[in-house]
Each structure stands twice: as structure tokens, then as C-alpha cells.
Protein backbone atom coordinates (compact mmCIF):
# COMPACT_ATOMS: atom_id res chain seq x y z
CA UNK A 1 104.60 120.25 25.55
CA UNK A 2 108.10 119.47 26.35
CA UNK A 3 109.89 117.25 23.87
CA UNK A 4 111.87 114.54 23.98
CA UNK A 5 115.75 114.33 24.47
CA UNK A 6 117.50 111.42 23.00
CA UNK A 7 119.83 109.39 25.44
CA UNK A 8 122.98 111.21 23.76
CA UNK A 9 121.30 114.56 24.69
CA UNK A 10 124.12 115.32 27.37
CA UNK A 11 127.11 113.90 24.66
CA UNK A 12 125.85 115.89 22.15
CA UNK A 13 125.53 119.25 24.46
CA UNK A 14 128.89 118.76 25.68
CA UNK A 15 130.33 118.33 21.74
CA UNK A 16 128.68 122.10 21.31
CA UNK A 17 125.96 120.62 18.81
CA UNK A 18 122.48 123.33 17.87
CA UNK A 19 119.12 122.03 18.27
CA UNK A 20 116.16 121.45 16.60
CA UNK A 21 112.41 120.14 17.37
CA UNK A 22 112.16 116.88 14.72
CA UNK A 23 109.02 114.89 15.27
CA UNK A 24 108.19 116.04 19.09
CA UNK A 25 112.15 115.44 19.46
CA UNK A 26 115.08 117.59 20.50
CA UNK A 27 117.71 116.55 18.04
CA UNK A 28 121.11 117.92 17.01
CA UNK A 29 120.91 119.92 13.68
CA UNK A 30 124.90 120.57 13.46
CA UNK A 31 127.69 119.58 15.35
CA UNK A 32 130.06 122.01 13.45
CA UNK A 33 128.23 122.99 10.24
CA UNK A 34 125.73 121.23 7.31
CA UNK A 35 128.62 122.12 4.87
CA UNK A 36 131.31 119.99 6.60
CA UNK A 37 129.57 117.19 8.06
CA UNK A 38 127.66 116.69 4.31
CA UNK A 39 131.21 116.56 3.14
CA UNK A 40 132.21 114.18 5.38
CA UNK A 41 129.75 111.46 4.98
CA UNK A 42 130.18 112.45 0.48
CA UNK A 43 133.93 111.77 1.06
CA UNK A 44 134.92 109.67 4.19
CA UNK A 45 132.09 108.95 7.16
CA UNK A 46 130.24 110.37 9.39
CA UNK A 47 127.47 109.26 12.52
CA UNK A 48 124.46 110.34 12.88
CA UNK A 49 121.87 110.14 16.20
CA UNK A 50 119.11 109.00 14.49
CA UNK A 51 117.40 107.67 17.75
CA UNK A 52 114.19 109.85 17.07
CA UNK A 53 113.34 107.52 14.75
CA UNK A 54 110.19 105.23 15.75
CA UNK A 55 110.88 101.15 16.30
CA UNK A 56 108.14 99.13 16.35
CA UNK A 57 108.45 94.79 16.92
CA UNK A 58 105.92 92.55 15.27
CA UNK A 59 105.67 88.70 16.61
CA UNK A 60 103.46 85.97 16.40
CA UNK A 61 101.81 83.21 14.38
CA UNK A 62 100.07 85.82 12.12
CA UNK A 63 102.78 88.42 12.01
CA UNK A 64 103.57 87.73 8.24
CA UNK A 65 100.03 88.48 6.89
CA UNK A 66 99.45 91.35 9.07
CA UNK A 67 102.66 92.95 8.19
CA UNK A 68 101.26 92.40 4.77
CA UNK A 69 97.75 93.54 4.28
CA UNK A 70 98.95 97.17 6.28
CA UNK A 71 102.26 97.92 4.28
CA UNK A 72 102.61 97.81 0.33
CA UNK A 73 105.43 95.76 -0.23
CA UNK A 74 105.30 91.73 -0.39
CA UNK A 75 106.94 91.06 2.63
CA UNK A 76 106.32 87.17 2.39
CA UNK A 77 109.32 87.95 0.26
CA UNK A 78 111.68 88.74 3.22
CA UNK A 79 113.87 86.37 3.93
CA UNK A 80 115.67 86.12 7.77
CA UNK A 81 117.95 89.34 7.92
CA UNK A 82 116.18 91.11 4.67
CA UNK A 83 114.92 94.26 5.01
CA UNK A 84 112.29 95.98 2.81
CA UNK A 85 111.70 99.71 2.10
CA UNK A 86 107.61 100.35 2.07
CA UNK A 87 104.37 102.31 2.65
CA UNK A 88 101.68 102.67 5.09
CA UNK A 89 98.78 104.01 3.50
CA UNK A 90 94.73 104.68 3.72
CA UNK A 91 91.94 103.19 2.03
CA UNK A 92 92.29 106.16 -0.46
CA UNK A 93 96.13 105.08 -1.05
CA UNK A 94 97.76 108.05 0.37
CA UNK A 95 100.70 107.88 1.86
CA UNK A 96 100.43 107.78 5.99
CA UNK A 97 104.23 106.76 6.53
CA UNK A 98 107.10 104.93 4.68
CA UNK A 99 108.63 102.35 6.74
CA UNK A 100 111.87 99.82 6.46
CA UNK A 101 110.80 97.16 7.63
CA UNK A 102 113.23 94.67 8.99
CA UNK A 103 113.00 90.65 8.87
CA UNK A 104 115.33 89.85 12.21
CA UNK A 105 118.20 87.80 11.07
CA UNK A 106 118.00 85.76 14.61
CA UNK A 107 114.18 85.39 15.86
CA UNK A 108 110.97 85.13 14.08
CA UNK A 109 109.02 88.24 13.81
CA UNK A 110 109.47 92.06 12.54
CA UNK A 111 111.46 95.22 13.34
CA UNK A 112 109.84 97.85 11.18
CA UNK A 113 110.89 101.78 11.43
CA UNK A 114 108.28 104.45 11.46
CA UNK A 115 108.86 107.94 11.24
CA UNK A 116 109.68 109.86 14.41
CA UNK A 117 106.60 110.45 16.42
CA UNK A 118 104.49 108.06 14.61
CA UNK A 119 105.00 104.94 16.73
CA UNK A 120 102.26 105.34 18.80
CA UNK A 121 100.27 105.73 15.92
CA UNK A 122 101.39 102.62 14.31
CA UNK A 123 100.88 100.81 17.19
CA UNK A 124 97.39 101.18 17.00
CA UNK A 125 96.73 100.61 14.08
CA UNK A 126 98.65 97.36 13.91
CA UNK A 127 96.94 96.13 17.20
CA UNK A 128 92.94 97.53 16.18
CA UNK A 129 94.05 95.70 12.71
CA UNK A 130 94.99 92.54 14.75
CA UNK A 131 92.10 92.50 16.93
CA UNK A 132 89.55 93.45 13.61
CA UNK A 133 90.74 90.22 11.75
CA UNK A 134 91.55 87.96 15.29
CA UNK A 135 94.82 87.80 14.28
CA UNK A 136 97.59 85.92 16.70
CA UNK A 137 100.90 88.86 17.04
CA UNK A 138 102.18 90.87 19.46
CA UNK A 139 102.76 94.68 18.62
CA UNK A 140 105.54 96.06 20.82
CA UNK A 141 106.34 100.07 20.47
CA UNK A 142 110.24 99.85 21.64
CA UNK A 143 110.99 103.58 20.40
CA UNK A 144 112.45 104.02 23.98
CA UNK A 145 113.78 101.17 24.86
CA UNK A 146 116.26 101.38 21.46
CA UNK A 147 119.12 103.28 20.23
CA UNK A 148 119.75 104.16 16.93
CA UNK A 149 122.62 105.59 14.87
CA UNK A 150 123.68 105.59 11.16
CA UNK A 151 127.34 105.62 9.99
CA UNK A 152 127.11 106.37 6.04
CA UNK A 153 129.96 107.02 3.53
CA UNK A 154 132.58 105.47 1.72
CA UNK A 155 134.33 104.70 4.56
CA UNK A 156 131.24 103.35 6.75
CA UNK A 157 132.05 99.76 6.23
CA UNK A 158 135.64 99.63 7.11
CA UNK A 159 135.23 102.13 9.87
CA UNK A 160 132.59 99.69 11.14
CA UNK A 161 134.49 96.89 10.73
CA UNK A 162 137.35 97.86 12.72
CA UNK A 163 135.19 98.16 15.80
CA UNK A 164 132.69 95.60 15.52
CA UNK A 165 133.09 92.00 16.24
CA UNK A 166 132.07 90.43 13.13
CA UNK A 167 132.38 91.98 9.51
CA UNK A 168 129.97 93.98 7.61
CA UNK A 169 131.90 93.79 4.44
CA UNK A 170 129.80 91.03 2.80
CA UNK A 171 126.61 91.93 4.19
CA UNK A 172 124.40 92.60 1.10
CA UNK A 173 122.23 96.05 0.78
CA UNK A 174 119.13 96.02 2.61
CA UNK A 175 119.95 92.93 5.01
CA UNK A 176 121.25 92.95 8.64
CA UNK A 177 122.66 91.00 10.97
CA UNK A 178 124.44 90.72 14.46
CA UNK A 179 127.27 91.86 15.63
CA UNK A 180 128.93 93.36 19.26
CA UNK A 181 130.40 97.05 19.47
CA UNK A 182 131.80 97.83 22.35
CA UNK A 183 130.41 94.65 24.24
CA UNK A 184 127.26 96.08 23.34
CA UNK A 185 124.54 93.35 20.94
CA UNK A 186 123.78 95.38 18.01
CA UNK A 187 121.64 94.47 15.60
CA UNK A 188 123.34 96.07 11.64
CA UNK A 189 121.96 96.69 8.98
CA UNK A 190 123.14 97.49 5.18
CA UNK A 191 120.50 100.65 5.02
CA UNK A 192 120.56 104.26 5.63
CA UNK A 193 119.29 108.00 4.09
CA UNK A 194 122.20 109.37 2.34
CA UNK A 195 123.01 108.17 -0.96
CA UNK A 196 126.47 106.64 0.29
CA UNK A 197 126.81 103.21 1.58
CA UNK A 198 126.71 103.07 5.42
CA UNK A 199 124.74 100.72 8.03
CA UNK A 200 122.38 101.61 10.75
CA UNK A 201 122.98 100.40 13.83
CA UNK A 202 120.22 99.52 16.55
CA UNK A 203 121.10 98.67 19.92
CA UNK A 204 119.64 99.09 23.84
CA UNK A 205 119.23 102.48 24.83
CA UNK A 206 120.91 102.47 27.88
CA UNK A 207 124.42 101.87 25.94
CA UNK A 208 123.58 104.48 23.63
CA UNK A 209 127.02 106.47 24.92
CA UNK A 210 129.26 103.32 24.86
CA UNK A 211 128.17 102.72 20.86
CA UNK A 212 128.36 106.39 20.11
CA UNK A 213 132.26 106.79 21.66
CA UNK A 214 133.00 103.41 19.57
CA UNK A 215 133.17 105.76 16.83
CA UNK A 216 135.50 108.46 18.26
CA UNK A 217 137.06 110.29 15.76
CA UNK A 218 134.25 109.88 13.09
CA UNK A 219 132.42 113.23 12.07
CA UNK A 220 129.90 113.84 14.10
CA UNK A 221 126.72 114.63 12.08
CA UNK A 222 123.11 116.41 12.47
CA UNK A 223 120.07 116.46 11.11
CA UNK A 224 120.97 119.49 8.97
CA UNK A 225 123.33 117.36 6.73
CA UNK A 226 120.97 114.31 6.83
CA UNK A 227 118.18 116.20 5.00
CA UNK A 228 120.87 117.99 2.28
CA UNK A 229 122.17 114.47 1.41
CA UNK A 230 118.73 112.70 1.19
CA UNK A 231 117.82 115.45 -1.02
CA UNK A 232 120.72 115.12 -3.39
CA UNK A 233 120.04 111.53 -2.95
CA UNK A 234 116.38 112.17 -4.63
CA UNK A 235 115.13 110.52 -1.13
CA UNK A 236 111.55 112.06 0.36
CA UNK A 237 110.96 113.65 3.39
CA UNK A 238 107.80 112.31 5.67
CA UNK A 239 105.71 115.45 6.68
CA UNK A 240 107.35 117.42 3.56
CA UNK A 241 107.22 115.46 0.35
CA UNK A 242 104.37 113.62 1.31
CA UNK A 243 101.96 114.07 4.00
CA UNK A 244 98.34 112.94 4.75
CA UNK A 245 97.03 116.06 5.70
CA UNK A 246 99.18 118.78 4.26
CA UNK A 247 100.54 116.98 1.52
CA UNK A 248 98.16 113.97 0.98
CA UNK A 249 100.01 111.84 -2.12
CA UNK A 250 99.44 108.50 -3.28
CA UNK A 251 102.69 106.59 -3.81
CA UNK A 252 102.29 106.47 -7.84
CA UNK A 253 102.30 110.01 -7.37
CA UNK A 254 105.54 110.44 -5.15
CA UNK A 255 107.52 107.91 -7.70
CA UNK A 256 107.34 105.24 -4.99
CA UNK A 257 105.69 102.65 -7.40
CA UNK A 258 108.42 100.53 -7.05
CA UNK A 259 107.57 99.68 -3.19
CA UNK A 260 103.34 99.10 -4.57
CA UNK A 261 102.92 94.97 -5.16
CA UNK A 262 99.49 95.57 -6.60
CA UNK A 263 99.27 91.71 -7.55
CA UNK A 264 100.09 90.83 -3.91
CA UNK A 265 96.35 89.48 -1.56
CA UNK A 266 95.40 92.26 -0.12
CA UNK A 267 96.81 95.79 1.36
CA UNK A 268 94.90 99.19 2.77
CA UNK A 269 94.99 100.95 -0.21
CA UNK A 270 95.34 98.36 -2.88
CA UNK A 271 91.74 99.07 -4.83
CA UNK A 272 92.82 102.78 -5.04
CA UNK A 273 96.21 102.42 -6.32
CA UNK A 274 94.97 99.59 -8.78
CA UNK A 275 92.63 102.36 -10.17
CA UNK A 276 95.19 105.36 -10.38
CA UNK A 277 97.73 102.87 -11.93
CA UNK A 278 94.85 102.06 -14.59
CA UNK A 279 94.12 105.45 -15.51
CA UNK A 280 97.46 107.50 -14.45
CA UNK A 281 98.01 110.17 -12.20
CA UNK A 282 97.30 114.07 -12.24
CA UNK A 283 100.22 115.11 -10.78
CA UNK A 284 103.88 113.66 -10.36
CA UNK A 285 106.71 114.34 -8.21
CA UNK A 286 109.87 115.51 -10.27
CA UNK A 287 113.43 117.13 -9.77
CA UNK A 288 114.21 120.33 -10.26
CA UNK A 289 117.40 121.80 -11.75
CA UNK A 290 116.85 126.14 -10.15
CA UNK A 291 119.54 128.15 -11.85
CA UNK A 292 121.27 130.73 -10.60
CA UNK A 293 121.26 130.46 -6.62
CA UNK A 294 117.58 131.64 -5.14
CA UNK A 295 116.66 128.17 -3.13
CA UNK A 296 113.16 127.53 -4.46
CA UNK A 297 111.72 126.53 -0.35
CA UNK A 298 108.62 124.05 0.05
CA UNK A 299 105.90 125.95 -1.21
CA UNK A 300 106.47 127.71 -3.77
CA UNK A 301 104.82 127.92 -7.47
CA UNK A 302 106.17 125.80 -10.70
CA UNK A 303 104.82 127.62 -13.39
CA UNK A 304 105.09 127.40 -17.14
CA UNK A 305 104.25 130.72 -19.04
CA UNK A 306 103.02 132.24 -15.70
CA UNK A 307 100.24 129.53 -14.89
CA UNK A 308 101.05 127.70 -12.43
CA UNK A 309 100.74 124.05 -12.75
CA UNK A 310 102.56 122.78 -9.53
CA UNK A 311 104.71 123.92 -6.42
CA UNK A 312 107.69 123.03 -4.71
CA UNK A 313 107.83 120.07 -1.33
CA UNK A 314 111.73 120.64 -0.69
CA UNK A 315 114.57 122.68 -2.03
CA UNK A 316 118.26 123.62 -0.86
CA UNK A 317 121.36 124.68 -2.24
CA UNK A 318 123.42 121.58 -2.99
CA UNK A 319 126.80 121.58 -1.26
CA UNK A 320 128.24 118.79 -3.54
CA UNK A 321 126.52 120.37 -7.11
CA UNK A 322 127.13 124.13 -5.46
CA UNK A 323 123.51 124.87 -6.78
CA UNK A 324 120.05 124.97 -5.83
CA UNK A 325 117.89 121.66 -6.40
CA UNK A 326 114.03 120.67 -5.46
CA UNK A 327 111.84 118.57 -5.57
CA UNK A 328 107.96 119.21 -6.01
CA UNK A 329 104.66 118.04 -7.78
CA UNK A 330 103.83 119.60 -10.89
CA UNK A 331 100.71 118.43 -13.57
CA UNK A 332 101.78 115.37 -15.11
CA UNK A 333 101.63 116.57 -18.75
CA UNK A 334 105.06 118.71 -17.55
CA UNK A 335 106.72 115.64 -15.85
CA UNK A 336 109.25 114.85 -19.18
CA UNK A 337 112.90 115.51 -18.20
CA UNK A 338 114.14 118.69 -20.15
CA UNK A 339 111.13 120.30 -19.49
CA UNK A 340 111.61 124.14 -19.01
CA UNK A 341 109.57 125.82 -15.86
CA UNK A 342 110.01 128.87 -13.62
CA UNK A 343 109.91 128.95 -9.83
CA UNK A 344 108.17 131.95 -8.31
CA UNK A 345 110.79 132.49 -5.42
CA UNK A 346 109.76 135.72 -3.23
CA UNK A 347 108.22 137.46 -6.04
CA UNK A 348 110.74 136.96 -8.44
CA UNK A 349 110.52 134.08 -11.77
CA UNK A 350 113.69 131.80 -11.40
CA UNK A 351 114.23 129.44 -14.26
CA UNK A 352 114.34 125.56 -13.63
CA UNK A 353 114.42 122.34 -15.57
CA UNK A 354 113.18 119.27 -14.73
CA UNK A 355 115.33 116.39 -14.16
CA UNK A 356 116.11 113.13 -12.58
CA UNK A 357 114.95 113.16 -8.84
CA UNK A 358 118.31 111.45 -8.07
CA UNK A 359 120.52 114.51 -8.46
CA UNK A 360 123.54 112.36 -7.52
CA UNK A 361 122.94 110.64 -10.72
CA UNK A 362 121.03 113.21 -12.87
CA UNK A 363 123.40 116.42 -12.45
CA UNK A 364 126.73 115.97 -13.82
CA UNK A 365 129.89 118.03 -12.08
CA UNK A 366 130.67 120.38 -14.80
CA UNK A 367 126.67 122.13 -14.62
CA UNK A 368 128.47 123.61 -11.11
CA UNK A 369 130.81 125.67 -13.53
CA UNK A 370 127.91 128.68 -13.08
């Protein structure tokens, strides 16, 4: 099956960028390598293509309270322009997808983002939900019909606000609103997948190139960088960190409690998660602190005295901490921060501590001094 290209397949060819399959998508993994453009974004700013990702519009009468009995969050709660980080999950509480979803700051209804490949999926289940309950919306999959790019770092805002028609400076985290680049209506929001402050930008598809050369002279990113910053940034991975049929995880389990209203109506999921959260969970994600520089990959054992009692979901060598870091699932009696472990990494025991998922917060500069 061939995959698909993203409309800045051609720009990104001609700027010499590699290639990788994300999500049934041909995306740009580096434009010049994961080293500088993670750098960039840490220190100045840098754009990413992120028009794999999945968009999804919700409309109608009854779009509130189906929004809310199929994601966990409250999103009664959403104001015009707020958006909301949340998860889809089954009626045994595992995780199918996290989402942002986004209240439009212009027009009733919903914008909500799926992971790449999943909007189909989505699709259908917010239209069979509809249809079950003879509910009055209008489910729209507008993956191709919208753009998508992310400009994160300490620089985003100003960088963005020197090309866009109205500022971004006093737009609040996790809220959006409109603005032109280019000539080109583009809907902004305060959100992103880096750690660093940044917007996302959606727009029409067809004037994917004109946004994109807006931003000439900004570093160029790929998806390379993106998944070394989310990781420092303690952020999860769909597919990796949790998945429903490789990695099935509730979303006590994967620290996402914090997105769970459990004394909302009614959400997929709810009965199952009100029962874990009464009696506690197995298992628990945590960070991992490897020492020396063996990057402990998805897979592979936590143990503790050479029983195993958990394995790794991600790992990489951190190019702002210069070490490797992971994070994994390990029995929840060996969840408490300080807690020593080893790492079975190709046959050999590497020592790790647990730590604070968010690395960015959690390691401190002088533990690079190896």
C-alpha cells in the first residue's frame, strides 16, 4: 500500500529532507540532523510539517454531549477558542487515542486532533455513536482538506508575530484563535509537542506552501527531533507508550489521570477507570534516569535483582541532558522516585533510576557531567 505524501512533499524533497513511514504517511524525519533541529526549537524556533496528523470537525445541536460521553475530559468546560488535551478510550478504559480537542474561537462546534491514521477510525465511531443515541451533529473527517504545522521554541511567538496579522502574544496556553499568514485564514493555537512554547497552526491545504515559506529562515524540523523533545518533555507516544493492542494501558496507568473527569455524566470507559482509581493500578508508567550511554529501546526488561518487574515503551539519548532517558511501565510497588533498577540492554544489566517523567524538569544540568 502506497502511503501518503503531505502537500509539502515536493518542498521538503527539494530542501534535501530523509523520510520516514509515520501513521500510513511519508513524512520528513530530518531536514539536516535530530541534533540540530532539537537544538533549535530548545534555543530559538523551529517548524515542523505536522500535516499527518488526523482533523476531525464536530457540529450540531448535540455536538457538546457527544464530544463528551466519547472523550474523558469535561468538555462542557471549553469555552469558545479553549482547547482541551484528552482520551478516547474502550469500555475497559484503555487508551484508543489521545486527542486535543479544539473549541473554535469563531463558529459553534469542534476541531478535535486524532493521531495520524486514525481519522477514519474516529469518524466512525463518532457517527455509529451519533446514530446509537439519535443524536443531532455532523462528523466531518477534514484530514485532507487541512494543513498543519507547529512552530515551537522560545522564539515561536515573536517569530509568529512578525508574520501574522494579529498577535499571538496574549493568547493564553491551550486556546486559539484567528489570524492571516500570508493572506492565508489560519486558525492558531497556543499548543504543541515539545516542551517549549510554540503554536500550531491549521490552515487549507492547498496553501500549505504559501504558510510554510512565511517562515523562511526558521529551522526546518522532522519528525526525528519531534519525538527526542516530546520525550525529554515526559510527553507519550500513541502506538508506543500506549497502544490498544500492543500496549493496551488505561490512562491511570500512563499518568494521564489528570485528563479522567470521573465525576463528569457519562464517558466509554468511565465504570472501569472508577474501579482502577478505587483499588489502584498494577503497573505505572515512570521515567527512567539509564547511566552510562546504552539507549534502553522500547522493549526492553526493568528489573530489580534480576526479576523483571517491567520493560521499557521509549528511550533515546537526550541531546539537551547528553544521556540516555526512557520511559516504561514497571510494577507499581517500584514506581517511588529514587528507586534503583537495571535495564537489560542487548544482554548486558545497565543501571537506571527512576525519576520524574518530565526530564526537562526532573534532570538537573550538572547529572550531564558523566
Amino acid at each position: 500500500m502506497s502511503l501518503q505524501k503531505p502537500p509539502l512533499s515536493q518542498v521538503h524533497q527539494s530542501a534535501g529532507a530523509d523520510f520516514t513511514d509515520f501513521g500510513g504517511w511519508e513524512m520528513p524525519v530530518t531536514f539536516d540532523s535530530i541534533r540540530t533541529e532539537h537544538a533549535a526549537v530548545r534555543n530559538a524556533v523551529g517548524i515542523f510539517d505536522v500535516s499527518h496528523m488526523s482533523e476531525v470537525s464536530v457540529s450540531g445541536p448535540d455536538a457538546t454531549e457527544l464530544m463528551n460521553i466519547l472523550t474523558t475530559n469535561d468538555v462542557r468546560t471549553l469555552e469558545d477558542g479553549d482547547a482541551q488535551y484528552s482520551c478516547i478510550l474502550d469500555s475497559d478504559g484503555v487508551i484508543i487515542d489521545d486527542i486535543v480537542i479544539y473549541r473554535y474561537p469563531d463558529r459553534e462546534g469542534y476541531l478535535f486532533v486524532p493521531n495520524a491514521g486514525h481519522g477514519t477510525q474516529m469518524v466512525d465511531r463518532w457517527s455509529s455513536t451519533a446514530s446509537r443515541r439519535e443524536l443531532s451533529v455532523t462528523v466531518e473527517d477534514r484530514t485532507m482538506e487541512t494543513g498543519l504545522v507547529a512552530i515551537q521554541g522560545p522564539g515561536a511567538i515573536e517569530t509568529v508575530d512578525s508574520i501574522g496579522t494579529g498577535s499571538v502574544a496574549d493568547l493564553s496556553r491551550f486556546s486559539s484563535m484567528r489570524t492571516e499568514i500570508d493572506g492565508v485564514d489560519c486558525l492558531v493555537a497556543r499548543t504543541g509537542y515539545t516542551g517549549e512554547d510554540g503554536v500550531e497552526i491549521f490552515f487549507p491545504s492547498a496553501e500549505s506552501t504559501a504558510v510554510w515559506n512565511a517562515f523562511d529562515g526558521v529551522q526546518p524540523c522532522g519528525l526525528g527531533a519531534r519525538n527526542t523533545l516530546r520525550l525529554e518533555a515526559g510527553l507519550l507516544l500513541s502506538g508506543q507508550d500506549f497502544d490498544p493492542e500492543t500496549e493496551p494501558r488505561t490512562p491511570l496507568e500512563a499518568g494521564l489521570g489528570f485528563v479522567v473527569d470521573l465525576e463528569k455524566p457519562e464517558f466509554v470507559g468511565q465504570e472501569s477507570l472508577r474501579e482502577q482509581n478505587e483499588n489502584g493500578v498494577d503497573e505505572t508508567l515512570v521515567g527512567l534516569r539509564v547511566e552510562g550511554r546504552s539507549i534502553a529501546r522500547t522493549g526492553y526488561p526493568i528489573e530489580v535483582d534480576g526479576n523483571e518487574i517491567g520493560h521499557v515503551t521509549s528511550g533515546t539519548l537526550s541531546p539537551t541532558f547528553e544521556r540516555p532517558i526512557a520511559l516504561g511501565y514497571v510494577d507499581s510497588s517500584y514506581a517511588d522516585e529514587g528507586t534503583s533498577v537495571d535495564v537489560e540492554v542487548r544482554n548486558r544489566t545497565v543501571e537506571a533510576t527512576i525519576i520524574d517523567q518530565r526530564f526537562l524538569e526532573s534532570l538537573e544540568p550538572e547529572t550531564t557531567e558523566d
